[in-house]
Protein backbone atom coordinates (compact mmCIF):
# COMPACT_ATOMS: atom_id res chain seq x y z
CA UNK A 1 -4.91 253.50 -4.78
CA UNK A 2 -1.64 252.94 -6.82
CA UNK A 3 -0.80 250.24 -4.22
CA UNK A 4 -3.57 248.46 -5.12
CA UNK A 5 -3.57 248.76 -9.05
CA UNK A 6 0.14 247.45 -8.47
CA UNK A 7 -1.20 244.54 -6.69
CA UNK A 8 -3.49 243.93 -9.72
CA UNK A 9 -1.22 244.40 -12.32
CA UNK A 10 1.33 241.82 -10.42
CA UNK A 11 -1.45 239.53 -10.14
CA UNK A 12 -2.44 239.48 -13.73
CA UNK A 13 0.63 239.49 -14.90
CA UNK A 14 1.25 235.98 -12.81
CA UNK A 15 -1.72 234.77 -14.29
CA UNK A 16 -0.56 235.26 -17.87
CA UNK A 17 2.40 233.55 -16.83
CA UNK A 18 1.29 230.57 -14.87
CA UNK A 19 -1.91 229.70 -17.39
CA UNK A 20 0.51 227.90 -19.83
CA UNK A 21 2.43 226.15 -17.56
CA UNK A 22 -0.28 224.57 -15.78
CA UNK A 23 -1.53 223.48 -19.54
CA UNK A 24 1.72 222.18 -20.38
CA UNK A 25 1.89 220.14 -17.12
CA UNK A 26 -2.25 218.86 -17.62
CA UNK A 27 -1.57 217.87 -21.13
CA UNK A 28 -1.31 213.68 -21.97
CA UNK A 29 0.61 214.68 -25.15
CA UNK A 30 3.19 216.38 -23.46
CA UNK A 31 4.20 213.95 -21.02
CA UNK A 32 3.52 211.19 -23.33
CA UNK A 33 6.39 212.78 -25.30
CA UNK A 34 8.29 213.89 -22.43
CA UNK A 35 8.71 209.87 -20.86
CA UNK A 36 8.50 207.56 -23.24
CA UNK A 37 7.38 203.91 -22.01
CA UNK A 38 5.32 205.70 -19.29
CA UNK A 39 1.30 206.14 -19.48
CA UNK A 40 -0.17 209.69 -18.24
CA UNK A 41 -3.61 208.26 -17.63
CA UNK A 42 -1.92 205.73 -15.28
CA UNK A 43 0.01 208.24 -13.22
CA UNK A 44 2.83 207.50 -14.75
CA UNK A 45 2.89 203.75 -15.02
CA UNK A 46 5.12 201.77 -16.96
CA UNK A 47 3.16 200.51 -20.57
CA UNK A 48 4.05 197.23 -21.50
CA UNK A 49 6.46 198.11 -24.25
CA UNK A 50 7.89 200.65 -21.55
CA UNK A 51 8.28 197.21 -19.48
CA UNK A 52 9.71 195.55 -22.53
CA UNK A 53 12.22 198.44 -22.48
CA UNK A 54 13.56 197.95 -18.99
CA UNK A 55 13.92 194.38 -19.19
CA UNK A 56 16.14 194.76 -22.27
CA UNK A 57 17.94 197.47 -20.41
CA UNK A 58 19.01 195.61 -17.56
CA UNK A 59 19.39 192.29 -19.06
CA UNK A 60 21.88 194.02 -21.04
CA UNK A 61 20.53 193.19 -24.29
CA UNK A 62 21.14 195.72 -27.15
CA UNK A 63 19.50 193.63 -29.93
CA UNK A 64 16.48 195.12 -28.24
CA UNK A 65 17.45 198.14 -27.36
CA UNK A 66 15.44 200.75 -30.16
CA UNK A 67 13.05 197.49 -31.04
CA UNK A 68 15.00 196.42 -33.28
CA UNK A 69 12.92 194.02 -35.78
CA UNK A 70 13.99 190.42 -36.20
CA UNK A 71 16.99 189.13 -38.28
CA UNK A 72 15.71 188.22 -42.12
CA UNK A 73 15.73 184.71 -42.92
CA UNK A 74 19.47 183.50 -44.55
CA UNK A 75 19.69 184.24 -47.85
CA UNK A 76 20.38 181.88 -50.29
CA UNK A 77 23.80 181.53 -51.49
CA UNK A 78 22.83 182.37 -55.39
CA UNK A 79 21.12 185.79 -54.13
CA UNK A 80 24.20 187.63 -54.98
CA UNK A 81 23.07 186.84 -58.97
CA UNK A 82 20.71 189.52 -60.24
CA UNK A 83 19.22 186.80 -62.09
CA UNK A 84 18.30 184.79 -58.99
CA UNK A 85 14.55 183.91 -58.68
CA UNK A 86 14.04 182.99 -54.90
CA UNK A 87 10.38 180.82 -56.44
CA UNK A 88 12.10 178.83 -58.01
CA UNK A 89 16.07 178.72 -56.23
CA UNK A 90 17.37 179.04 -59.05
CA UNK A 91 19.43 181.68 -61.37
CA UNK A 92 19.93 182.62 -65.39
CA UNK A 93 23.30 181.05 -66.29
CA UNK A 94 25.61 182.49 -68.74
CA UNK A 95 24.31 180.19 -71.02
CA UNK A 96 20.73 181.35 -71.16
CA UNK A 97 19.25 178.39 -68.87
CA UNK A 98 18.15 178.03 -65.34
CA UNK A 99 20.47 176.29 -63.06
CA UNK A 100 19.64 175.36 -59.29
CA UNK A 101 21.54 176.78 -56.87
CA UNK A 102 23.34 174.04 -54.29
């Protein structure tokens, strides 16, 4: 009889233990977070920005390599004025008026 309540306890015990692997390995979440790029629902198949990734990878591109966003359009060369007002291109000379920048 102890043989058996061993058996029990051994198998209960491996039930405790198994139940939250199995949940870790069934949950989207998890995996999702685990491979980035890579769709659970799909069995693992490559999303599109996951394809995006590998291109940039192996074209050796590291603009793109953390989706990087786009360069900002060239600043004028008056920004540097506190005074500049980009509406109008111009800035607040030291002698109180607007002048254009060139």
């Amino acid at each position: 009889m102890s043989g058996l309540r061993a058996v029990a306890a051994a198998i209960l015990l491996a039930g405790m233990t198994l139940s939250p692997v199995m949940a870790q390995i069934s949950e989207p979440a998890l995996f999702d977070a685990q491979n980035p790029g890579r769709s659970a629902i799909n069995g693992g198949a490559l999303t599109p920005w996951g394809e995006a990734q590998e291109a940039a990878r192996h074209g050796g591109n590291p603009a793109n390599a953390y989706g990087a966003m786009p360069a900002p359009a060239p600043l004028s060369s008056c920004a540097r004025y506190r005074s500049f007002d980009p509406a109008s291109g111009s800035f607040l000379g030291r002698d109180g008026r607007r002048h254009p920048c060139q």
